[in-house]
Protein backbone atom coordinates (compact mmCIF):
# COMPACT_ATOMS: atom_id res chain seq x y z
CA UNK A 1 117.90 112.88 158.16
CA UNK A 2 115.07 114.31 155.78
CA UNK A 3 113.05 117.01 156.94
CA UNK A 4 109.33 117.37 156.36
CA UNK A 5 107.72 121.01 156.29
CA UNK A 6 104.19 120.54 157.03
CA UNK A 7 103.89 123.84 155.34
CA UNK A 8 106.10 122.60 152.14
CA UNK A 9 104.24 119.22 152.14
CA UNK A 10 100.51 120.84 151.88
CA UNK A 11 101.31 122.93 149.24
CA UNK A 12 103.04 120.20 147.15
CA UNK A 13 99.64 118.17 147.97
CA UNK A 14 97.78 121.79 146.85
CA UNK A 15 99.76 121.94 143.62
CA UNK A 16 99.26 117.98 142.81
CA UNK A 17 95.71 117.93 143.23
CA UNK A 18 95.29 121.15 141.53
CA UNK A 19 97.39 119.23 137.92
CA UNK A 20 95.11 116.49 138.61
CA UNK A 21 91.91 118.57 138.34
CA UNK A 22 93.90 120.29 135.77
CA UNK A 23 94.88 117.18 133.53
CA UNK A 24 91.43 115.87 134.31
CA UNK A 25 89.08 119.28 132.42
CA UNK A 26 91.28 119.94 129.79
CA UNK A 27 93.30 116.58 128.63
CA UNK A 28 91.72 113.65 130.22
CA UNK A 29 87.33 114.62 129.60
CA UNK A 30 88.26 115.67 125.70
CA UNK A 31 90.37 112.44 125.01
CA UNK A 32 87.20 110.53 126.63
CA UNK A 33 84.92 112.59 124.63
CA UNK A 34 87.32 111.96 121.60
CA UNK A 35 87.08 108.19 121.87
CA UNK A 36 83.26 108.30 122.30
CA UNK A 37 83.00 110.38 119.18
CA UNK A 38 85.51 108.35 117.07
CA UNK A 39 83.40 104.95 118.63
CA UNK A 40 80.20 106.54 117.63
CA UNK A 41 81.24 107.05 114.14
CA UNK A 42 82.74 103.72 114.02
CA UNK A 43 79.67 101.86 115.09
CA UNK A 44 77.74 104.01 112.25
CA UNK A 45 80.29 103.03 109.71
CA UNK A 46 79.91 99.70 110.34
CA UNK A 47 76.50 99.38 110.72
CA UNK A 48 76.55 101.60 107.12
CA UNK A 49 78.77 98.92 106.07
CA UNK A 50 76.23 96.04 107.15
CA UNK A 51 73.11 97.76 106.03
CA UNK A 52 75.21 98.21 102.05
CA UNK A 53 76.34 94.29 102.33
CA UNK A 54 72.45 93.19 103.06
CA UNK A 55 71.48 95.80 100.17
CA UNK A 56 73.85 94.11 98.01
CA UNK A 57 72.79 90.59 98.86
CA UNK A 58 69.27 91.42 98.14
CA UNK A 59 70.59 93.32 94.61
CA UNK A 60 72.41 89.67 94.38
CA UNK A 61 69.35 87.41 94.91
CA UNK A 62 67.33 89.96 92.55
CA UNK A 63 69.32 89.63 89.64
CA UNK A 64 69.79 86.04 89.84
CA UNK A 65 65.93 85.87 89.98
CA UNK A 66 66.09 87.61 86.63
CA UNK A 67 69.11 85.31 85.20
CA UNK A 68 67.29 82.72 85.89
CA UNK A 69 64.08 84.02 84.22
CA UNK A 70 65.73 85.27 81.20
CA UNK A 71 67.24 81.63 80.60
CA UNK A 72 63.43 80.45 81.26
CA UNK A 73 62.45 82.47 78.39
CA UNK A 74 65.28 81.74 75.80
CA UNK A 75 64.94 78.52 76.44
CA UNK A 76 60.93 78.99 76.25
CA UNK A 77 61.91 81.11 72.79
CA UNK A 78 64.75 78.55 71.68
CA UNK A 79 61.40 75.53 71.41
CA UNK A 80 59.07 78.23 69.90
CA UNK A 81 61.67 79.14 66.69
CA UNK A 82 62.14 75.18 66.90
CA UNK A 83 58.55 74.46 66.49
CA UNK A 84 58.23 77.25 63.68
CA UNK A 85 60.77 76.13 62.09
CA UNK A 86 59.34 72.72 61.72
CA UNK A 87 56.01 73.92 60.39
CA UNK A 88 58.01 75.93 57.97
CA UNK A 89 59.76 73.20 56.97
CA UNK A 90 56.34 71.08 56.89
CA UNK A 91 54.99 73.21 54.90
CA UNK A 92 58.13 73.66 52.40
CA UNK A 93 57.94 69.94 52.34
CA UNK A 94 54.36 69.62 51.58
CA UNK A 95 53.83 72.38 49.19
CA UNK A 96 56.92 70.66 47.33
CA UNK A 97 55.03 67.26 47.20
CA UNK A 98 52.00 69.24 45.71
CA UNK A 99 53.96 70.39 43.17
CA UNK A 100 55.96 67.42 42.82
CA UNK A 101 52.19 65.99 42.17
CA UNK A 102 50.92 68.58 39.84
CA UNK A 103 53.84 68.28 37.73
CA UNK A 104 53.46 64.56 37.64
CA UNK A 105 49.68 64.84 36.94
CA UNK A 106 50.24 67.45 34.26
CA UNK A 107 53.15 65.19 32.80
CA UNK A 108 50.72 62.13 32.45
CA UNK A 109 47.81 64.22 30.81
CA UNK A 110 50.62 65.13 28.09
CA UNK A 111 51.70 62.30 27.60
CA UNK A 112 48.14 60.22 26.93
C-alpha cells in the first residue's frame, strides 16, 4: 500500500504553490502584458489603417470633383474655339464677298 507523509505531502503542496506564484510573476503577467501591448498596437494599426482608407476616399471624391470640372471646362472651351472659329470663318467669308464685289464693281467701271 502507498504511504502518505504528511510532512512529504505539505512540502510538495509548499513547492507547487510556490511554481505557481512563480510561473504566475515572471511568465504568465508578461505574456498578459505582451498580448495587451501587441492588441494595443493592433487596434492603432487598424484604426491608422481606417483613418488612411477614409483619407483616401475623400482624396478620391476630390479629384473626381476636379475631373469632372476640367471636362466642364474643355467642353465649355471646345464651344468657345467653335464659336470663334465660325466668326472667323464669317468674317473670311464676308470680307471675300466684299472683295468678290469690289472686283466686280471695278470690272464693270472698266469695261463701260
Amino acid at each position: 500500500m502507498i504511504e502518505i507523509h504528511p510532512v512529504l505531502l505539505i512540502y510538495q503542496i509548499v513547492v507547487f504553490l510556490i511554481f505557481v506564484y512563480l510561473m504566475y510573476r515572471f511568465v504568465y503577467n508578461p505574456v498578459i502584458r505582451m498580448i495587451d501591448e501587441r492588441r494595443r498596437k493592433v487596434e492603432m494599426e487598424v484604426e491608422d489603417a481606417e483613418k488612411k482608407i477614409k483619407d483616401a476616399e475623400t482624396l478620391k471624391g476630390q479629384y473626381e470633383k476636379k475631373i469632372s470640372e476640367i471636362h466642364k471646362e474643355i467642353e465649355q472651351m471646345k464651344k468657345d474655339a467653335e464659336f470663334k472659329a465660325n466668326e472667323i470663318r464669317n468674317k473670311i467669308i464676308s470680307d471675300a464677298q466684299e472683295e468678290a464685289n469690289r472686283i466686280i464693281e471695278y470690272t464693270k467701271r472698266r469695261t463701260e
